[in-house]
PDB file of N, CA and C in Angstrom:
ATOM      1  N   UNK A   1      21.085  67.116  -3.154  1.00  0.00           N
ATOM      2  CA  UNK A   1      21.750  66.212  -2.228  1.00  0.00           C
ATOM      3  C   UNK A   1      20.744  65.330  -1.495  1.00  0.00           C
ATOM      4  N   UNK A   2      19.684  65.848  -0.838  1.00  0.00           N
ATOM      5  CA  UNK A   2      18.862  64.940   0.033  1.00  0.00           C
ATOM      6  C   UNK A   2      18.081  64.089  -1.203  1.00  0.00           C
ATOM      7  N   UNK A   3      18.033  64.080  -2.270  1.00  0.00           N
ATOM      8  CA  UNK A   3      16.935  63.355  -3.708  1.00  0.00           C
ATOM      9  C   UNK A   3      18.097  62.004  -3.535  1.00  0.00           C
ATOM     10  N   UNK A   4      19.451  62.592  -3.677  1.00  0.00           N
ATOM     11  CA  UNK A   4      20.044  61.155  -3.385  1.00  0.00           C
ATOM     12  C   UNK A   4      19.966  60.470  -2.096  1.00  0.00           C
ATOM     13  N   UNK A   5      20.217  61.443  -0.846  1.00  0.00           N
ATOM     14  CA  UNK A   5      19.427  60.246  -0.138  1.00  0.00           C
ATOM     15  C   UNK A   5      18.645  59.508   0.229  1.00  0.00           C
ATOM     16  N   UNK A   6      17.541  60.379  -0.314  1.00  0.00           N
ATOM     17  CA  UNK A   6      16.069  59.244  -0.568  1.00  0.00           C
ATOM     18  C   UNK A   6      15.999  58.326  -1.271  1.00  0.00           C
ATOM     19  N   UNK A   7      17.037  58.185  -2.540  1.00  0.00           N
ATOM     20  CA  UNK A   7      17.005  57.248  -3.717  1.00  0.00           C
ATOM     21  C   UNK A   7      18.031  56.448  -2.872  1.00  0.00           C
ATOM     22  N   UNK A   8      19.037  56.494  -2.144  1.00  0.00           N
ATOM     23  CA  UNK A   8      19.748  55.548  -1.610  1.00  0.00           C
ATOM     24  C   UNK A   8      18.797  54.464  -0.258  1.00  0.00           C
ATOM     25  N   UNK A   9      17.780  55.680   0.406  1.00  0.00           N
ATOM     26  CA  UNK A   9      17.341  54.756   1.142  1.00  0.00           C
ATOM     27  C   UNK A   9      15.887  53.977   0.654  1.00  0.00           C
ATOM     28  N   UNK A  10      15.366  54.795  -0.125  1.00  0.00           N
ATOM     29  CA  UNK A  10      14.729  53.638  -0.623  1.00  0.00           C
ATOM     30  C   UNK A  10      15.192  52.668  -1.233  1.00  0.00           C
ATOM     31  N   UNK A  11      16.218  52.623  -2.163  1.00  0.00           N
ATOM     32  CA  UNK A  11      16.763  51.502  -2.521  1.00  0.00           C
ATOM     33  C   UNK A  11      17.481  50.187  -1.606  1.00  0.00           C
ATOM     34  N   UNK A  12      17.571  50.954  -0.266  1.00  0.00           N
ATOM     35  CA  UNK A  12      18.002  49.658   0.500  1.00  0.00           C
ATOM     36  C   UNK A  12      16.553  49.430   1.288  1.00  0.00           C
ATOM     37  N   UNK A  13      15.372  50.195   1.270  1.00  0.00           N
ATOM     38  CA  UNK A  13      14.305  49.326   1.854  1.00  0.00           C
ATOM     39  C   UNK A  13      13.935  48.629   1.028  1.00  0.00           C
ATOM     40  N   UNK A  14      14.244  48.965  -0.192  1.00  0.00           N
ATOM     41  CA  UNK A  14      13.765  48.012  -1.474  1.00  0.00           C
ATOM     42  C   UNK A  14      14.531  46.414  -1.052  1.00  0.00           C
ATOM     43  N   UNK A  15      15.544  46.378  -0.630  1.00  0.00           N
ATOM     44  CA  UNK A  15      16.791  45.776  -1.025  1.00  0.00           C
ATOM     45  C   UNK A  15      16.397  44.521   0.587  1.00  0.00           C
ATOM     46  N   UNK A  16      15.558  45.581   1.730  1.00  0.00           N
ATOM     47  CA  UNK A  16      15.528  44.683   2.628  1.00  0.00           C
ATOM     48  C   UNK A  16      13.968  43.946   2.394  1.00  0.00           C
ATOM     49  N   UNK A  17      12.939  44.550   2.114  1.00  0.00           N
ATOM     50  CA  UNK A  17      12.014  43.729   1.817  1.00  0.00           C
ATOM     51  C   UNK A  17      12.112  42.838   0.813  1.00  0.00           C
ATOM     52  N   UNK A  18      13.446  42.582  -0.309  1.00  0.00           N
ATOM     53  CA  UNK A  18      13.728  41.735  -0.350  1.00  0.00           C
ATOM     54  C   UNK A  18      13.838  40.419  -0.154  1.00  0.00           C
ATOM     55  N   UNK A  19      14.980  40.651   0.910  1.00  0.00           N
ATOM     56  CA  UNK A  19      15.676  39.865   1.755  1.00  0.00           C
ATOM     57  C   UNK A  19      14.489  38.915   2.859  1.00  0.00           C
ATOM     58  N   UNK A  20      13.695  40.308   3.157  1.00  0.00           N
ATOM     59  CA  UNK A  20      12.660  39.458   4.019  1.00  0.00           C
ATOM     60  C   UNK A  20      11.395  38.425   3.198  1.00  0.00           C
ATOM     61  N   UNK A  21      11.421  38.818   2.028  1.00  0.00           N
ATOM     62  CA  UNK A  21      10.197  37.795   1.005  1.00  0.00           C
ATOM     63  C   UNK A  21      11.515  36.594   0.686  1.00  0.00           C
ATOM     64  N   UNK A  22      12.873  36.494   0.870  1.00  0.00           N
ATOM     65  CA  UNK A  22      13.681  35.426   0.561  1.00  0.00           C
ATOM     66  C   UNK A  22      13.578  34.675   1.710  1.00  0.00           C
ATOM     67  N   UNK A  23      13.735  35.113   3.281  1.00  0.00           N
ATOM     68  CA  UNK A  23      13.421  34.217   4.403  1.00  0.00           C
ATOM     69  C   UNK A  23      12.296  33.904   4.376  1.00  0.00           C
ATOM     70  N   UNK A  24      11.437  34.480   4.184  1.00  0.00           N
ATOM     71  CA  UNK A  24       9.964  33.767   4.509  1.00  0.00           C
ATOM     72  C   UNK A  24      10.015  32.482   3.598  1.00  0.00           C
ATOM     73  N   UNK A  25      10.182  32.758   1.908  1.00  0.00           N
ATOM     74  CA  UNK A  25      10.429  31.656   1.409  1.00  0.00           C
ATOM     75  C   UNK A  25      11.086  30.282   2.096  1.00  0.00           C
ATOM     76  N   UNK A  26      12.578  30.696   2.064  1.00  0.00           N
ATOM     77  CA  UNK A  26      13.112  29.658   2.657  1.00  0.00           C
ATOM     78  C   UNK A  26      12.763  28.807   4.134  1.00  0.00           C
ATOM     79  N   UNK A  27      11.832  29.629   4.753  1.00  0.00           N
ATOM     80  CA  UNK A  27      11.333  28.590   5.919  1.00  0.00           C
ATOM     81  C   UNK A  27      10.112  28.169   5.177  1.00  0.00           C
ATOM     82  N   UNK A  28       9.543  28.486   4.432  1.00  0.00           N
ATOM     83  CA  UNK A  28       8.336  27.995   3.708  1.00  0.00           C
ATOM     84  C   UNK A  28       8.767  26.843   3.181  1.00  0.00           C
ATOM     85  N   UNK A  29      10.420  26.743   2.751  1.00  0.00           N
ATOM     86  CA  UNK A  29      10.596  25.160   2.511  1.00  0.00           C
ATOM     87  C   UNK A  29      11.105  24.531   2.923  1.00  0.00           C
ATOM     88  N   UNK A  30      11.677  25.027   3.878  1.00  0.00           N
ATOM     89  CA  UNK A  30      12.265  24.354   5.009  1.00  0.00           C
ATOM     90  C   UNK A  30      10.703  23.192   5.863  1.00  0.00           C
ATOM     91  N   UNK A  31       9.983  23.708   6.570  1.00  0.00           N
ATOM     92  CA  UNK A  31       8.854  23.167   6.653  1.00  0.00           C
ATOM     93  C   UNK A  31       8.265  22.476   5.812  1.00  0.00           C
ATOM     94  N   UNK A  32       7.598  23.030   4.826  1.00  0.00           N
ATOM     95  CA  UNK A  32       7.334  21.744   3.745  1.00  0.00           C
ATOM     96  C   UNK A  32       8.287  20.370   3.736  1.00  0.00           C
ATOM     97  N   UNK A  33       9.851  20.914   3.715  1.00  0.00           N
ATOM     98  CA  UNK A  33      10.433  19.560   3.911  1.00  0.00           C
ATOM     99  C   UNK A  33      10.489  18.367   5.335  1.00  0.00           C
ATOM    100  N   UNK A  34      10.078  19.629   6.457  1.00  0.00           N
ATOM    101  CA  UNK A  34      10.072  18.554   7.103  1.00  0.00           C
ATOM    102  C   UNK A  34       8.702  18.187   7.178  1.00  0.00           C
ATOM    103  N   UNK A  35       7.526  18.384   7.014  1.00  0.00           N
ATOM    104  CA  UNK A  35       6.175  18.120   6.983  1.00  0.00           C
ATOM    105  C   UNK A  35       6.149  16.538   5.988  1.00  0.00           C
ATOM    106  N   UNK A  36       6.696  16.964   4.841  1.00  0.00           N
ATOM    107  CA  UNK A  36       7.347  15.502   3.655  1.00  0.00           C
ATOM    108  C   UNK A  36       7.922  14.397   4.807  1.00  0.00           C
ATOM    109  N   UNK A  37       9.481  14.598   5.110  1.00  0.00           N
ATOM    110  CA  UNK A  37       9.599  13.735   6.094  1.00  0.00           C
ATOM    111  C   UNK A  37       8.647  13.049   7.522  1.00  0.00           C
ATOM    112  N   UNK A  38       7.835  14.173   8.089  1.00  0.00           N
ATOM    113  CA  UNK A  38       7.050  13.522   9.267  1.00  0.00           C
ATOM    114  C   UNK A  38       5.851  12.530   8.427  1.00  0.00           C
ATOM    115  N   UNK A  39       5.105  12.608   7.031  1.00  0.00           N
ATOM    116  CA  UNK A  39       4.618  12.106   6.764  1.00  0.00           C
ATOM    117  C   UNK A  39       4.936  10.720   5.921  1.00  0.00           C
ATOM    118  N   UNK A  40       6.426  10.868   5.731  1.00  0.00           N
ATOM    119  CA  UNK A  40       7.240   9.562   5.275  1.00  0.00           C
ATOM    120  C   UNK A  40       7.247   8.525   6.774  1.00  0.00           C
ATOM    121  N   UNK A  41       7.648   9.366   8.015  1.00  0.00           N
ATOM    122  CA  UNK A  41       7.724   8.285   9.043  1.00  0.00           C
ATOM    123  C   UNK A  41       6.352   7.843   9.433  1.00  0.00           C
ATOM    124  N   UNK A  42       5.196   8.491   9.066  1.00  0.00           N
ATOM    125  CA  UNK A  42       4.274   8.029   9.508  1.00  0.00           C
ATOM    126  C   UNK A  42       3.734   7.027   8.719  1.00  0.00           C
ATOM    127  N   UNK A  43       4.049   6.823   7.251  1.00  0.00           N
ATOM    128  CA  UNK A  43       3.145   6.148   6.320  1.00  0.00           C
ATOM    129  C   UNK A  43       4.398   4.742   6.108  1.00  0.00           C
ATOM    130  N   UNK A  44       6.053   5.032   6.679  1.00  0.00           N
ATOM    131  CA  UNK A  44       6.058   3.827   7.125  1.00  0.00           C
ATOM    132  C   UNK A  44       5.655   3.524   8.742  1.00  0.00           C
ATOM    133  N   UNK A  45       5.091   3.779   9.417  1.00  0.00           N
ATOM    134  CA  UNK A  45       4.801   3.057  10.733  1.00  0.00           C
ATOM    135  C   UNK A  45       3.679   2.486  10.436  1.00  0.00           C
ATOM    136  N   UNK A  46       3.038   3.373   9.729  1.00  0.00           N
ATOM    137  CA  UNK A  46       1.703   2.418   9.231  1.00  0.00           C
ATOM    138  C   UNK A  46       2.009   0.958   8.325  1.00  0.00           C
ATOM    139  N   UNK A  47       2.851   0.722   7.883  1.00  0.00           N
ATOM    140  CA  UNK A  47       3.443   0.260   6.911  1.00  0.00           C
ATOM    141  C   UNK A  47       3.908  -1.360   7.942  1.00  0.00           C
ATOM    142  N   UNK A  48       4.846  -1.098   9.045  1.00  0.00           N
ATOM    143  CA  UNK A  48       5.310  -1.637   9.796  1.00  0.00           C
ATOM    144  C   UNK A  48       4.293  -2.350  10.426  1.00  0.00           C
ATOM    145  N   UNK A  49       3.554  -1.409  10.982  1.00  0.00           N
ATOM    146  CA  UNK A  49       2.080  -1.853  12.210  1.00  0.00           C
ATOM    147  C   UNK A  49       1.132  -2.934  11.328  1.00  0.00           C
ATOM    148  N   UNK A  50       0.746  -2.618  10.319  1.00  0.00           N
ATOM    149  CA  UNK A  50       0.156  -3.590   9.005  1.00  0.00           C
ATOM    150  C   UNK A  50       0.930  -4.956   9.041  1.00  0.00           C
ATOM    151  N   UNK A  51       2.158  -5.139   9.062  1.00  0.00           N
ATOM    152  CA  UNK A  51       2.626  -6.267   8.968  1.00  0.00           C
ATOM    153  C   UNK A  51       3.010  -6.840  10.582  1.00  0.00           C
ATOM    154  N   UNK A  52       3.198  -6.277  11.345  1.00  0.00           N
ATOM    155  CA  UNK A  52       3.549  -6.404  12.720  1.00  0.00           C
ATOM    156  C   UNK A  52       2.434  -8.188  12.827  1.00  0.00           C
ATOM    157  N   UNK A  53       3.204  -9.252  13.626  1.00  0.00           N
ATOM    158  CA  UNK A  53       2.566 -10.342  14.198  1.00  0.00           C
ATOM    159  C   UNK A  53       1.621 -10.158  15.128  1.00  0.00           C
ATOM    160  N   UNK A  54       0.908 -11.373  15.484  1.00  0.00           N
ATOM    161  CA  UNK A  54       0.420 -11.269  16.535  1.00  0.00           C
ATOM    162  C   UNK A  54       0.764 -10.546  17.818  1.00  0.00           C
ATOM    163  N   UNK A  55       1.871 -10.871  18.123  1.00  0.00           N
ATOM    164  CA  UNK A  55       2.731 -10.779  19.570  1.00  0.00           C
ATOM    165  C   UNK A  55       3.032  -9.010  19.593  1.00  0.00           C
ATOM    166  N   UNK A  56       2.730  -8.357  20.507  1.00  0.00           N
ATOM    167  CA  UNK A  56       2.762  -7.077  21.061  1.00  0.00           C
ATOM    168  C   UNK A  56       4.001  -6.757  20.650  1.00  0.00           C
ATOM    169  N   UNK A  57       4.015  -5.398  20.786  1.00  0.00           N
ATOM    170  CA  UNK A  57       5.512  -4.723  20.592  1.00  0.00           C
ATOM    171  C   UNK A  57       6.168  -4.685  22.192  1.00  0.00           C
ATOM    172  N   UNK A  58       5.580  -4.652  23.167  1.00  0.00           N
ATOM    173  CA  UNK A  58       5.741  -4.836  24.567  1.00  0.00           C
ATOM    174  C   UNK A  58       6.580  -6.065  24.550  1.00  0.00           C
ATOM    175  N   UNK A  59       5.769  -7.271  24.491  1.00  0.00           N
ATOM    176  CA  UNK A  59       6.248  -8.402  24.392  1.00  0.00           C
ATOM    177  C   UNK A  59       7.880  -8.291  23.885  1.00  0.00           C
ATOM    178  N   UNK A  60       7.337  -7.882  22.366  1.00  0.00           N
ATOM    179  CA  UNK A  60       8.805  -8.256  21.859  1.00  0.00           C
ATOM    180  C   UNK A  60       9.753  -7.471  21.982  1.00  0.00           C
ATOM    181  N   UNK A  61       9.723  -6.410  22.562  1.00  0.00           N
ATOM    182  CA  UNK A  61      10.851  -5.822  23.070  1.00  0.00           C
ATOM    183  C   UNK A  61      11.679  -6.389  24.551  1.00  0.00           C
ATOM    184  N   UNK A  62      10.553  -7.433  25.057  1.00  0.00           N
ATOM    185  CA  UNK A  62      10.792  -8.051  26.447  1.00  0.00           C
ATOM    186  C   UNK A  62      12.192  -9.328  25.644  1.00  0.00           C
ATOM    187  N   UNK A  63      11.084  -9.914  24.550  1.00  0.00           N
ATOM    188  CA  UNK A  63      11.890 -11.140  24.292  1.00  0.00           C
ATOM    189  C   UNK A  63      13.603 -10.889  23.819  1.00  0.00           C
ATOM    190  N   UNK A  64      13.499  -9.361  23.074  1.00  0.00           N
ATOM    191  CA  UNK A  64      15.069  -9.090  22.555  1.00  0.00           C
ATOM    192  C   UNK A  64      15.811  -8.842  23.609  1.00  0.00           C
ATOM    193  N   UNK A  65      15.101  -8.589  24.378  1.00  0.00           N
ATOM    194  CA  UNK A  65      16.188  -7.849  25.968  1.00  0.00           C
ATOM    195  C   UNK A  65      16.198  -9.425  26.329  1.00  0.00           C
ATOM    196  N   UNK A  66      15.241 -10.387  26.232  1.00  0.00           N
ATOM    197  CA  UNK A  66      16.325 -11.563  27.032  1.00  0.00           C
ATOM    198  C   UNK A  66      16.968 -12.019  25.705  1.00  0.00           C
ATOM    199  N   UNK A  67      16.693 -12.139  24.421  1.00  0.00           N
ATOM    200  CA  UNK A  67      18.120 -12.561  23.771  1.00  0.00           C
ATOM    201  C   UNK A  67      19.479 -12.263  24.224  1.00  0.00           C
ATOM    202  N   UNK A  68      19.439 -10.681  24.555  1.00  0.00           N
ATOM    203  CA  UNK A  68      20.602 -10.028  24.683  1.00  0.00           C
ATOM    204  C   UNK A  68      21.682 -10.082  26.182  1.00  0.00           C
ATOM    205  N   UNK A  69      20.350 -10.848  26.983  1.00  0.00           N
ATOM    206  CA  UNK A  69      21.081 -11.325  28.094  1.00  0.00           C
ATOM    207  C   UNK A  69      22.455 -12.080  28.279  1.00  0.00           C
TER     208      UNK A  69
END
């Protein structure tokens, strides 16, 4: 009787270290994905700033607020 309960509980520590190498995974790509995205917004700001005019971003956020007047 107790051989089966050792085979039952090891089989569910089996069953939870599992479970725990499946979360670790899944935040492992969870992160990676957002690490992808923070480096998409950065390589367009760089992208943006490269073409940006003369005139400040200060400035031109002044000039749209008086368009919008």
């Amino acid at each position: 009787m107790s051989r089966k309960v050792e085979d039952k509980l090891a089989s569910l520590i089996h069953e939870i270290k599992e479970i725990k190498k499946e979360l670790i995974l899944q935040r492992v790509e969870k992160i990676e994905i957002e690490e992808q995205r923070i480096r998409k917004w950065n390589d367009l700001c760089k992208k943006v700033s490269a073409k940006w005019n003369s005139i400040s971003s200060v400035e031109e956020v002044r000039q749209q607020r008086e368009k919008s007047e």
